[in-house]
PDB file of N, CA and C in Angstrom:
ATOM      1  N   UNK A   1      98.053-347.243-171.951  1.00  0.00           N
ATOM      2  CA  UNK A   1      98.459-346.436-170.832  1.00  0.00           C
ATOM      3  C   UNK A   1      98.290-344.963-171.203  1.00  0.00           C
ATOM      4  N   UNK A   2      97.888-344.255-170.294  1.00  0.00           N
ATOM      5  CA  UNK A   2      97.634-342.629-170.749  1.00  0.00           C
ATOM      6  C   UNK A   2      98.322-342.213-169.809  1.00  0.00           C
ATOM      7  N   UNK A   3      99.298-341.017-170.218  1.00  0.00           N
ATOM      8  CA  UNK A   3     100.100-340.195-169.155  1.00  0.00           C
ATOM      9  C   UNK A   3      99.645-338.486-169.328  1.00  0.00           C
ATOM     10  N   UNK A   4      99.280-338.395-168.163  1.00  0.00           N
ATOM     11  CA  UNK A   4      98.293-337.080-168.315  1.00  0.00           C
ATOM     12  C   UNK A   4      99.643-335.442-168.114  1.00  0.00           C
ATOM     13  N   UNK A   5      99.680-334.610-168.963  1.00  0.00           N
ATOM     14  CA  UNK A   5     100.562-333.387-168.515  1.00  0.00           C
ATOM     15  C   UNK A   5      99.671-332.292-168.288  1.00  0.00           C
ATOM     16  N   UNK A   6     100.269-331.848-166.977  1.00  0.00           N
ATOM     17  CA  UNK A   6      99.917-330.791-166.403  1.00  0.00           C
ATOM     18  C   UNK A   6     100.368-329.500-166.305  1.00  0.00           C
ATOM     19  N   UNK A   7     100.188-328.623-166.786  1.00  0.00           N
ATOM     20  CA  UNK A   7     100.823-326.953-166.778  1.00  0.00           C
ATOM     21  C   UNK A   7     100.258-326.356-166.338  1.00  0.00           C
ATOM     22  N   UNK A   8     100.824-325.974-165.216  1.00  0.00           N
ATOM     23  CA  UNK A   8     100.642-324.774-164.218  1.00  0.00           C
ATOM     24  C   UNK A   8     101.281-323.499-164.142  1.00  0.00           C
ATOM     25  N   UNK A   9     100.649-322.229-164.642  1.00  0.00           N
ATOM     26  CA  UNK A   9     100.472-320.697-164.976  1.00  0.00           C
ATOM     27  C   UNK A   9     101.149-320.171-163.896  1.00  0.00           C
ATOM     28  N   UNK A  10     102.086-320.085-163.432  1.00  0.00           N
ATOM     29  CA  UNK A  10     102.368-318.954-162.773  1.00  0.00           C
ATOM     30  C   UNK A  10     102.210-317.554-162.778  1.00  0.00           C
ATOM     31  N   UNK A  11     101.711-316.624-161.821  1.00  0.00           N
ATOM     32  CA  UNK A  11     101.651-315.677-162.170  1.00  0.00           C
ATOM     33  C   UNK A  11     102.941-314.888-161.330  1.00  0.00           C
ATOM     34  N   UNK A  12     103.360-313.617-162.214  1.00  0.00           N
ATOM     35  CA  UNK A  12     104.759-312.966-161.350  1.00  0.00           C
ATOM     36  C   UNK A  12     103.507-312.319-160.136  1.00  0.00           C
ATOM     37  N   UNK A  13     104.465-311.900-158.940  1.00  0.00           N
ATOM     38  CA  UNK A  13     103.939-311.254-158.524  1.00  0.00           C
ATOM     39  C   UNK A  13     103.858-309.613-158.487  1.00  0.00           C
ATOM     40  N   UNK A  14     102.770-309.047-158.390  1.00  0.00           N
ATOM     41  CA  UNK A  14     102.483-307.692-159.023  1.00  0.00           C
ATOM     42  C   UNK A  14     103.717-306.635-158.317  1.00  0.00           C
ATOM     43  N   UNK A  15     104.407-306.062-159.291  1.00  0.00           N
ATOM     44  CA  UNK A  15     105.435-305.355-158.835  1.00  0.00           C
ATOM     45  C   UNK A  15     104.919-303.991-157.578  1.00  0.00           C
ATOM     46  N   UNK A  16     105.985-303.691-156.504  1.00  0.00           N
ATOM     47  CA  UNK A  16     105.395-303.068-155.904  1.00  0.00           C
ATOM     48  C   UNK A  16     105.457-301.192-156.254  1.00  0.00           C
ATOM     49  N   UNK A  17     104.706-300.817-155.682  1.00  0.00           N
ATOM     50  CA  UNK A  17     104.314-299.127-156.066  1.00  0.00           C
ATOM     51  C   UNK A  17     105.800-298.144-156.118  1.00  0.00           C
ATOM     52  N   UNK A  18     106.259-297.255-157.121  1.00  0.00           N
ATOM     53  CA  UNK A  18     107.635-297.196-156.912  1.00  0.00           C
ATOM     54  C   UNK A  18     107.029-295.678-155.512  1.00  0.00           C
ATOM     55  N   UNK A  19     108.053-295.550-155.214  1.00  0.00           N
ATOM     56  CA  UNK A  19     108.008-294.587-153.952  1.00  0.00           C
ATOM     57  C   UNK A  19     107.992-292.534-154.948  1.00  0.00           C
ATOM     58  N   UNK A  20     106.908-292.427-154.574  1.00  0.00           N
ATOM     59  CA  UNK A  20     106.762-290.747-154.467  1.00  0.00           C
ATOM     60  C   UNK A  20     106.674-290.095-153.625  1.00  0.00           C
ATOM     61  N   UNK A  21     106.883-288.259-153.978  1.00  0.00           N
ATOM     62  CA  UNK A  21     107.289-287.450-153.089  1.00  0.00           C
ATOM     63  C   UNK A  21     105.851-286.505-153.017  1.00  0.00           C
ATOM     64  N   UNK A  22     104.964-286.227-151.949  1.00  0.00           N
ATOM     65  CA  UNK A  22     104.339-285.381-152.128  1.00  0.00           C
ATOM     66  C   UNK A  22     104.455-284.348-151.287  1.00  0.00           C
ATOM     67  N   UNK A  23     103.888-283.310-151.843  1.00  0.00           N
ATOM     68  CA  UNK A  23     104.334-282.063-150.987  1.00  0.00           C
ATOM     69  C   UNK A  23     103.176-281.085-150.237  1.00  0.00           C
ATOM     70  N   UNK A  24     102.994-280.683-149.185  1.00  0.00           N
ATOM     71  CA  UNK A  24     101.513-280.547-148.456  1.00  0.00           C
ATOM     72  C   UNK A  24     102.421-279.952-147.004  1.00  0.00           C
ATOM     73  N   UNK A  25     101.318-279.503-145.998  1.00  0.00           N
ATOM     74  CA  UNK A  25     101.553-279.521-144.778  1.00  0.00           C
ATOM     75  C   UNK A  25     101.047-280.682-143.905  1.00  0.00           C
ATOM     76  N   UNK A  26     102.049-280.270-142.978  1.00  0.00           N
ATOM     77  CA  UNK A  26     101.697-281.558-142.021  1.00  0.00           C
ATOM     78  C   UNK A  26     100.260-281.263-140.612  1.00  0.00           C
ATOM     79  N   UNK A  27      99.260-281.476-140.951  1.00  0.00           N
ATOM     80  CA  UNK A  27      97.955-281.153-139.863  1.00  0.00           C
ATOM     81  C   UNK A  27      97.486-282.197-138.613  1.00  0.00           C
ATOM     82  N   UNK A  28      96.169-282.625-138.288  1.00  0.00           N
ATOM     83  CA  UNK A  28      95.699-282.921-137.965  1.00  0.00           C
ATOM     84  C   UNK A  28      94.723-282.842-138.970  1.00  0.00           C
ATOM     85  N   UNK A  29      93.811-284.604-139.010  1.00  0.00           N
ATOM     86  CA  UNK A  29      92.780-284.779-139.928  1.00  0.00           C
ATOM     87  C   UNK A  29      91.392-284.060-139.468  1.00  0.00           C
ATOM     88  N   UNK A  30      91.675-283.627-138.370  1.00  0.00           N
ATOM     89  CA  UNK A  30      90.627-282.562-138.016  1.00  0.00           C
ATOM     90  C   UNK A  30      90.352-281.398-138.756  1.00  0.00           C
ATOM     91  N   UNK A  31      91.123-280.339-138.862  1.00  0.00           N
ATOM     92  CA  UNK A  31      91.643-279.239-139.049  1.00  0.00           C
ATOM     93  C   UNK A  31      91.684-279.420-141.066  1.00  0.00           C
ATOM     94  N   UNK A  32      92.828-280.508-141.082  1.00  0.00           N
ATOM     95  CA  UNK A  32      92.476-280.812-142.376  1.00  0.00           C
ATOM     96  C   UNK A  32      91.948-280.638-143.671  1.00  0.00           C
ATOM     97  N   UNK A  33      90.392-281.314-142.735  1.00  0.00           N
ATOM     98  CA  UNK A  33      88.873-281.226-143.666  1.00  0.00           C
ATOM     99  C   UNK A  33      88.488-280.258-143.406  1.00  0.00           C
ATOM    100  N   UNK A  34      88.462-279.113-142.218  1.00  0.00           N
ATOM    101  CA  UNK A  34      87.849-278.048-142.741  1.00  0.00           C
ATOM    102  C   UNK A  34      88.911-276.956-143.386  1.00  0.00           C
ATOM    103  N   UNK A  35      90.103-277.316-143.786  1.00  0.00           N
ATOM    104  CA  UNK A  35      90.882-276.634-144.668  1.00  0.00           C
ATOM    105  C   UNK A  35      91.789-275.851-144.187  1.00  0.00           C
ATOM    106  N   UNK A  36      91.213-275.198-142.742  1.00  0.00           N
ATOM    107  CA  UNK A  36      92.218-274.756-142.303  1.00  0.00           C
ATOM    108  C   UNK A  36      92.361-275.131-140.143  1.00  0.00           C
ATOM    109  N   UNK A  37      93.429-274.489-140.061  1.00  0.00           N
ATOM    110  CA  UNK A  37      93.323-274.606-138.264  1.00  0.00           C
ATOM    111  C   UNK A  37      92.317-273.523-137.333  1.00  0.00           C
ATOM    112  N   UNK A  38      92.472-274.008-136.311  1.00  0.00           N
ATOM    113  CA  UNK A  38      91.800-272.820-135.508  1.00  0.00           C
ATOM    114  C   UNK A  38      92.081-271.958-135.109  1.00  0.00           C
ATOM    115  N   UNK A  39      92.439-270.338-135.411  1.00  0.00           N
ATOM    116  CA  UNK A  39      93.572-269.947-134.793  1.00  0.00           C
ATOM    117  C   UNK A  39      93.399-269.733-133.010  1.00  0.00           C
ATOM    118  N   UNK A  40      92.223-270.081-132.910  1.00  0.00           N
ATOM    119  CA  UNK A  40      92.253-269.773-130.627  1.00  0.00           C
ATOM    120  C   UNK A  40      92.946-270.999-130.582  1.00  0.00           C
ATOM    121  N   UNK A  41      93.466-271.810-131.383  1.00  0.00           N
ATOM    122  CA  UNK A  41      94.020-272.707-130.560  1.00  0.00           C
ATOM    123  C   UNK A  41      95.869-272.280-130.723  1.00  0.00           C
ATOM    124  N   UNK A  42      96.349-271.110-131.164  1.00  0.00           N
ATOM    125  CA  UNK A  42      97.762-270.905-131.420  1.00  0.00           C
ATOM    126  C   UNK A  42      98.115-270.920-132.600  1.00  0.00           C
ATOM    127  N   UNK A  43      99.555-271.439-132.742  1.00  0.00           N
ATOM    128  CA  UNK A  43     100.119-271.572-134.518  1.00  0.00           C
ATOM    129  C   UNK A  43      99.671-273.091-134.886  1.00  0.00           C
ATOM    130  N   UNK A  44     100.150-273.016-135.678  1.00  0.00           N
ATOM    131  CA  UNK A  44      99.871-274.336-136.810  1.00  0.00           C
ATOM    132  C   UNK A  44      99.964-275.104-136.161  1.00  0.00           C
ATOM    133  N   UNK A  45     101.469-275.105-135.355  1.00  0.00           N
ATOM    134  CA  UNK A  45     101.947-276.142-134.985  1.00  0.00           C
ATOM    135  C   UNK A  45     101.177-276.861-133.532  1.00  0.00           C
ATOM    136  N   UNK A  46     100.822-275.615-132.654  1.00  0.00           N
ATOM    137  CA  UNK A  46     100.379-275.768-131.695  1.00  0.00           C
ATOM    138  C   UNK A  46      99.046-276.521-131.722  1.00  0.00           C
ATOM    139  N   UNK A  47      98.464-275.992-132.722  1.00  0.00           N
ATOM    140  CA  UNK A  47      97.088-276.522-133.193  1.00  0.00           C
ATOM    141  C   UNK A  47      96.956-278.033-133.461  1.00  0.00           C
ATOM    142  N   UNK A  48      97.803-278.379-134.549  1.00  0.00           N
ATOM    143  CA  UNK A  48      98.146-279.936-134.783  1.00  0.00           C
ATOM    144  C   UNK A  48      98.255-280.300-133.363  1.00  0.00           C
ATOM    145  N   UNK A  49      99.421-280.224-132.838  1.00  0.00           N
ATOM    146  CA  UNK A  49      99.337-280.926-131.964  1.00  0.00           C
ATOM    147  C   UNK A  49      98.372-281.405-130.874  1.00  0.00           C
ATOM    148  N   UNK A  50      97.597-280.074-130.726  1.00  0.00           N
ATOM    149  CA  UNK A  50      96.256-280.448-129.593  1.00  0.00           C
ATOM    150  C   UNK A  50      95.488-280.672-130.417  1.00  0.00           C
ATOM    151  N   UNK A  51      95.101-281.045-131.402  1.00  0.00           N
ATOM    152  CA  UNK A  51      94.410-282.155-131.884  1.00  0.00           C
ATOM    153  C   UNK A  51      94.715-283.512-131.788  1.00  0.00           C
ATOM    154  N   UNK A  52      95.844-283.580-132.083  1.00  0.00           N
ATOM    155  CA  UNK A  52      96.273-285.101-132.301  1.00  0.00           C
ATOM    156  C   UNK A  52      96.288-285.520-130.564  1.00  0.00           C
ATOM    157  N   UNK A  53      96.818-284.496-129.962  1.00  0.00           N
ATOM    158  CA  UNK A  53      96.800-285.310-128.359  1.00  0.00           C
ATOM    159  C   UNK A  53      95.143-285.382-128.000  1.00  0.00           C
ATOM    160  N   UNK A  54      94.305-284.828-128.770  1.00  0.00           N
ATOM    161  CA  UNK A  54      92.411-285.013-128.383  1.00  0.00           C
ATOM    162  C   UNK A  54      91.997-285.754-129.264  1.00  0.00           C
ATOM    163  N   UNK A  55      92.668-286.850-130.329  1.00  0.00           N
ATOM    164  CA  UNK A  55      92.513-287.745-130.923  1.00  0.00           C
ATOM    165  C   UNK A  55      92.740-287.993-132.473  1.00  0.00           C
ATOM    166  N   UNK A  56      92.897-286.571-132.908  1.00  0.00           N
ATOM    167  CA  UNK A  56      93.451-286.451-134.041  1.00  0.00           C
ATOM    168  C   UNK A  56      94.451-287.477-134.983  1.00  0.00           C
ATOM    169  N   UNK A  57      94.422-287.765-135.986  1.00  0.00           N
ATOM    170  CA  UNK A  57      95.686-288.271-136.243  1.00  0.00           C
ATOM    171  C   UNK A  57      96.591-287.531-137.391  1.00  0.00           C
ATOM    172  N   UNK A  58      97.819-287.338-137.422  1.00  0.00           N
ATOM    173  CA  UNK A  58      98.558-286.465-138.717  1.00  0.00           C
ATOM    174  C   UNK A  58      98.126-287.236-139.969  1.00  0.00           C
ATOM    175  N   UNK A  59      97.662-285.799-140.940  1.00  0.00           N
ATOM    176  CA  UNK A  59      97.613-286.212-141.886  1.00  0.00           C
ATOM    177  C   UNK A  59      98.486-285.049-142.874  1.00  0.00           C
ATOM    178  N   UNK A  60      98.820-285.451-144.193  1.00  0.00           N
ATOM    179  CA  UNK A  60      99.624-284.509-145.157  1.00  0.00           C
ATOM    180  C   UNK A  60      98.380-283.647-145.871  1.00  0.00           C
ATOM    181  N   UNK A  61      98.391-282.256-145.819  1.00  0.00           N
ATOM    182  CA  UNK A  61      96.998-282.065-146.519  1.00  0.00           C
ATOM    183  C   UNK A  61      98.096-280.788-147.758  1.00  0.00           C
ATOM    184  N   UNK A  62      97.337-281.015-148.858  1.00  0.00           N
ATOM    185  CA  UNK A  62      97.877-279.897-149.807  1.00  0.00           C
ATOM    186  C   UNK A  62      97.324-279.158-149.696  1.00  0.00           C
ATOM    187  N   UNK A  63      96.844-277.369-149.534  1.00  0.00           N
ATOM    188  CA  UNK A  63      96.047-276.762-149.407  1.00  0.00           C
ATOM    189  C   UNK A  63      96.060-276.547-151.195  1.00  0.00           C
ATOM    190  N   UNK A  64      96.792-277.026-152.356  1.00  0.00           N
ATOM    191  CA  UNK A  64      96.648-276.353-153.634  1.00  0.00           C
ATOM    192  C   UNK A  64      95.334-276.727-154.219  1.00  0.00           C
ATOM    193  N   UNK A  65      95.584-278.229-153.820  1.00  0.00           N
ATOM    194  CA  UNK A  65      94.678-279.423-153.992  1.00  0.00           C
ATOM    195  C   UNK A  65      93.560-279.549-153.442  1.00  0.00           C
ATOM    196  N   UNK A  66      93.367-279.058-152.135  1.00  0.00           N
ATOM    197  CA  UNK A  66      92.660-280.035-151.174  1.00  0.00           C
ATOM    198  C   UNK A  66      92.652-281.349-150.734  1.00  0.00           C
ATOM    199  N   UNK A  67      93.907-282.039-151.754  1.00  0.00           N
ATOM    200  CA  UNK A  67      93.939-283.258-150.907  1.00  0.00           C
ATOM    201  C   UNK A  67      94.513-283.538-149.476  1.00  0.00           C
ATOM    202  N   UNK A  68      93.784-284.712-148.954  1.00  0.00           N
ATOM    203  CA  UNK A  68      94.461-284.615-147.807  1.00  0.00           C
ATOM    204  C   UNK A  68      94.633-286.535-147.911  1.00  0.00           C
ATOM    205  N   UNK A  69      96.325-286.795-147.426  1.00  0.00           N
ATOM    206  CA  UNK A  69      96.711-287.831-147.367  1.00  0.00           C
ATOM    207  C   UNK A  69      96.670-288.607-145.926  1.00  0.00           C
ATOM    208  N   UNK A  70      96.170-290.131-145.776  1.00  0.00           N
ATOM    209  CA  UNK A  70      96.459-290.297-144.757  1.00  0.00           C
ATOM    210  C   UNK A  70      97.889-290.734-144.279  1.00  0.00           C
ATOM    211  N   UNK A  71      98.387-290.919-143.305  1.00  0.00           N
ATOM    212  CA  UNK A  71      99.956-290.994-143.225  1.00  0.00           C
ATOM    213  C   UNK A  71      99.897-292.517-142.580  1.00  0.00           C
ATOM    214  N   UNK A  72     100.910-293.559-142.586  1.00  0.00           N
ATOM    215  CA  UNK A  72     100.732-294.892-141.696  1.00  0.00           C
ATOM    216  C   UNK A  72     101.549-294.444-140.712  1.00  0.00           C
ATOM    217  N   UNK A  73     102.497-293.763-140.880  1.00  0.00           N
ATOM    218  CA  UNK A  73     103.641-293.487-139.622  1.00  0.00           C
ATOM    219  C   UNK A  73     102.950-292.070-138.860  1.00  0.00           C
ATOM    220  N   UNK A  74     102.630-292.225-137.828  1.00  0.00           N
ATOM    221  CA  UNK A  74     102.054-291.252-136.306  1.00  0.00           C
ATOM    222  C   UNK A  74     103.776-290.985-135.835  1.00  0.00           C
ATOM    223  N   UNK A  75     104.939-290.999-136.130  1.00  0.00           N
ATOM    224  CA  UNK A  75     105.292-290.764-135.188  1.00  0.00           C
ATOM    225  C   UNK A  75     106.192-290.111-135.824  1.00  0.00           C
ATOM    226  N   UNK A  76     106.957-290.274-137.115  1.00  0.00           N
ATOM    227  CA  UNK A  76     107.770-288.890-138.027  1.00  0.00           C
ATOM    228  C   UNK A  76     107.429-287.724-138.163  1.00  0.00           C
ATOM    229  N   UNK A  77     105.514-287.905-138.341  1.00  0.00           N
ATOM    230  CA  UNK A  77     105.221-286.076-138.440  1.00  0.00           C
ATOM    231  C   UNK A  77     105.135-285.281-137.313  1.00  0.00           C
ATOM    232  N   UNK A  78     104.997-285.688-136.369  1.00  0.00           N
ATOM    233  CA  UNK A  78     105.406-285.094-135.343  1.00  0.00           C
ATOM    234  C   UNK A  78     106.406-284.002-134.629  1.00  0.00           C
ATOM    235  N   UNK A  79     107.231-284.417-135.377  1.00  0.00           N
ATOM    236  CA  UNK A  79     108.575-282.852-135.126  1.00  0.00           C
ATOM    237  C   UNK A  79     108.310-281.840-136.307  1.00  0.00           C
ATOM    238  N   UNK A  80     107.156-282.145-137.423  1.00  0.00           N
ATOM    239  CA  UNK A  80     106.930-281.204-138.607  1.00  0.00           C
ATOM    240  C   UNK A  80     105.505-280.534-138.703  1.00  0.00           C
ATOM    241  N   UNK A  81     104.863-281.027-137.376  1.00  0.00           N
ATOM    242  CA  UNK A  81     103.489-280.650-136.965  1.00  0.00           C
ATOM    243  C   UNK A  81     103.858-278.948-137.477  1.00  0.00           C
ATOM    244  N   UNK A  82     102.215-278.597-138.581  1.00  0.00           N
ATOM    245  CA  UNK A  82     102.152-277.316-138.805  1.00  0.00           C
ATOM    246  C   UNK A  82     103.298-276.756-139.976  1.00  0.00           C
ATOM    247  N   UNK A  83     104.420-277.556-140.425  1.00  0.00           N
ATOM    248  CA  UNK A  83     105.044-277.185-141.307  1.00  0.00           C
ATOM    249  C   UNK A  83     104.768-277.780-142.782  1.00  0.00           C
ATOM    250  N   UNK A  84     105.487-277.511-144.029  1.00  0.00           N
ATOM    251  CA  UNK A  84     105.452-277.932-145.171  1.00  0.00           C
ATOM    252  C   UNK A  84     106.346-278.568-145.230  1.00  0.00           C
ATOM    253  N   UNK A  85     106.261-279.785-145.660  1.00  0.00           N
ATOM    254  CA  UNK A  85     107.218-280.620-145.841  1.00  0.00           C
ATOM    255  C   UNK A  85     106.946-281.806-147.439  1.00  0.00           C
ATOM    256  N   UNK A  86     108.266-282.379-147.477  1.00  0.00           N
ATOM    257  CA  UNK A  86     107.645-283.147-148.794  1.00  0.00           C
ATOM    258  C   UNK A  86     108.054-284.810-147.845  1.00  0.00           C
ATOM    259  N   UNK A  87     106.682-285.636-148.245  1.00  0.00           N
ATOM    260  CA  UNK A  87     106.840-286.691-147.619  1.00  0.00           C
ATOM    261  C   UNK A  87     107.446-287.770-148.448  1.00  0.00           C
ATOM    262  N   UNK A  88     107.854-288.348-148.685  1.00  0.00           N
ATOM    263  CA  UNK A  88     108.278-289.788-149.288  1.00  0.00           C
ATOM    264  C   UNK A  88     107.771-290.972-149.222  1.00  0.00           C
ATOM    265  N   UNK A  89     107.336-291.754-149.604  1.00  0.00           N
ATOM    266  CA  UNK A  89     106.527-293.366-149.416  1.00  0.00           C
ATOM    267  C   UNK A  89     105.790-293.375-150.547  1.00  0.00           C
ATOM    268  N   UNK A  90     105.246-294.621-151.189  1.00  0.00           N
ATOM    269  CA  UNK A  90     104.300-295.138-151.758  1.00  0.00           C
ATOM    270  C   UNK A  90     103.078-295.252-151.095  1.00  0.00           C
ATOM    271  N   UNK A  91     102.175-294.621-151.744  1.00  0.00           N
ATOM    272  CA  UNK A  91     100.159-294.079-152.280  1.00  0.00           C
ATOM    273  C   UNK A  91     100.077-296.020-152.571  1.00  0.00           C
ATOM    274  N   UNK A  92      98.665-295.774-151.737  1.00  0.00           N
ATOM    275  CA  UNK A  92      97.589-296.773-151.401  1.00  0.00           C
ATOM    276  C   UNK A  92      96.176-295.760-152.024  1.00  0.00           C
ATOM    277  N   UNK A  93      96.022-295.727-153.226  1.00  0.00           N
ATOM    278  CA  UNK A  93      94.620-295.364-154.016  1.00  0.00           C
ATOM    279  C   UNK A  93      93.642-296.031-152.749  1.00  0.00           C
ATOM    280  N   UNK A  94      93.871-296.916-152.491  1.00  0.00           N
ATOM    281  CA  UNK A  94      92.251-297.454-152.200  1.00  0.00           C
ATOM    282  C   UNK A  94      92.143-296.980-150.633  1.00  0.00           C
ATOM    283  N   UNK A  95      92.645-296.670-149.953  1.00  0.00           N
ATOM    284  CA  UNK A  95      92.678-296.138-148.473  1.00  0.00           C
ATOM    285  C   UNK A  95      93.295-294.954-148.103  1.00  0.00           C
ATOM    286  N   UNK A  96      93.806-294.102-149.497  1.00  0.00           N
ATOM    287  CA  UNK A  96      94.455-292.866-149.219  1.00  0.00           C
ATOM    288  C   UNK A  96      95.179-292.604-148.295  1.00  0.00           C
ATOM    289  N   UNK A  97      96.421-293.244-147.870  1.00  0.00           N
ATOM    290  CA  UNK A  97      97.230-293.601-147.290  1.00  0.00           C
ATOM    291  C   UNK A  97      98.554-293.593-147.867  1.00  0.00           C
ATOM    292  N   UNK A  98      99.757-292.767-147.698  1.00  0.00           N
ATOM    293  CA  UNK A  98     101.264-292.832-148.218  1.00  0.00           C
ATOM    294  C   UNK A  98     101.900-293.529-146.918  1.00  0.00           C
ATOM    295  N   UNK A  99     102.495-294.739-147.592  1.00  0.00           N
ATOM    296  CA  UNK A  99     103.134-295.322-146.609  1.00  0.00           C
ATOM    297  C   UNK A  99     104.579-294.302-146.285  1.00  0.00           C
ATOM    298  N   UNK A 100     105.063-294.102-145.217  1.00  0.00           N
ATOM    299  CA  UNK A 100     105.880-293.181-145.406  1.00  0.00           C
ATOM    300  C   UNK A 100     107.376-293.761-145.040  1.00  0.00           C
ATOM    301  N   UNK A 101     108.049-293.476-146.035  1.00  0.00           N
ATOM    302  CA  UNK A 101     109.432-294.004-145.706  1.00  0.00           C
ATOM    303  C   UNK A 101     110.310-292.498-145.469  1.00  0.00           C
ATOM    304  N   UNK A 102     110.100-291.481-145.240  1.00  0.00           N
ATOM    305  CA  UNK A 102     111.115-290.265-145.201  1.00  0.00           C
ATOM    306  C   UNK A 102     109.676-288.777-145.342  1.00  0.00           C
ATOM    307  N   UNK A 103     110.177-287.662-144.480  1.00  0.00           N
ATOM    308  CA  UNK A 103     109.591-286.934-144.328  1.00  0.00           C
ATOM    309  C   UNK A 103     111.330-285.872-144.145  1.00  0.00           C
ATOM    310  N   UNK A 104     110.718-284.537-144.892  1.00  0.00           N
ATOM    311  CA  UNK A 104     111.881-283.512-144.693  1.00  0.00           C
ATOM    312  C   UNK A 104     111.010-282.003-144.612  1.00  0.00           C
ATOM    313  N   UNK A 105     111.777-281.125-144.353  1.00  0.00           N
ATOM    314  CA  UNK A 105     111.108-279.954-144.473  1.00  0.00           C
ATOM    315  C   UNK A 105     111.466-279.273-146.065  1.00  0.00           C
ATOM    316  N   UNK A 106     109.980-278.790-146.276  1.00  0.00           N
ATOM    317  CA  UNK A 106     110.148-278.283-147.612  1.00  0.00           C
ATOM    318  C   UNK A 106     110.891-276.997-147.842  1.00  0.00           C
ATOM    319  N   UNK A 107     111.802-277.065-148.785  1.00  0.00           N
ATOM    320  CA  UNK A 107     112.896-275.755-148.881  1.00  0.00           C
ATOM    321  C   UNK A 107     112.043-274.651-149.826  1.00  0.00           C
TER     322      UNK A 107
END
C-alpha cells in the first residue's frame, strides 16, 4: 500500500502599502503638465476648476519636483482646487496614483 503526502506552500499575502503624506498643489492634469496655470483663465483656483468642469481631472502636482500625482478621489480636492495641501493615501508606482484617504491644507 503507498500513502502519498502532500504539502501545500502557502503564500502570506503581500502586506499592504503603509499610507504617506505628500505635499504639492492641488491642479488640473491639464495645467499640471505644462507646469503651470493660465493666468486669462483667473487664480489658481479658478483655473483648476474650469478645467476640470472641460474635462480635466485633479491631480497633486509638486512644482519642487515636477511630479505630478494622479488622485483616485475627484471629489476631496475639490474644496482645495489651486491650494497646497498635503494629501494622505498610499502610492500605486505602477499607475501613479495616491489612493487618497485624507487631504488638508498645507500650514
Amino acid at each position: 500500500m503507498f500513502v502519498g503526502v502532500s504539502f501545500s506552500a502557502q503564500q502570506a499575502p503581500a502586506p499592504a502599502p503603509a499610507p504617506r503624506t505628500f505635499t504639492g498643489q492641488i491642479m488640473d492634469s491639464n495645467c499640471a503638465k505644462a507646469g503651470a496655470h493660465n493666468p486669462s483663465m483667473g487664480t489658481s483656483k479658478e483655473c483648476t476648476l474650469a478645467c476640470v468642469k472641460g474635462g480635466a481631472t485633479f491631480v497633486l502636482y509638486n512644482p519642487a519636483t515636477k511630479a505630478i500625482y494622479q488622485l483616485d478621489d475627484q471629489k476631496k480636492p475639490e474644496s482645495f482646487a489651486g491650494i497646497t495641501v498635503k494629501v494622505t493615501g498610499t502610492y500605486d508606482r505602477a499607475t501613479k496614483t495616491i489612493h487618497v484617504t485624507d487631504i488638508a491644507a498645507a500650514s
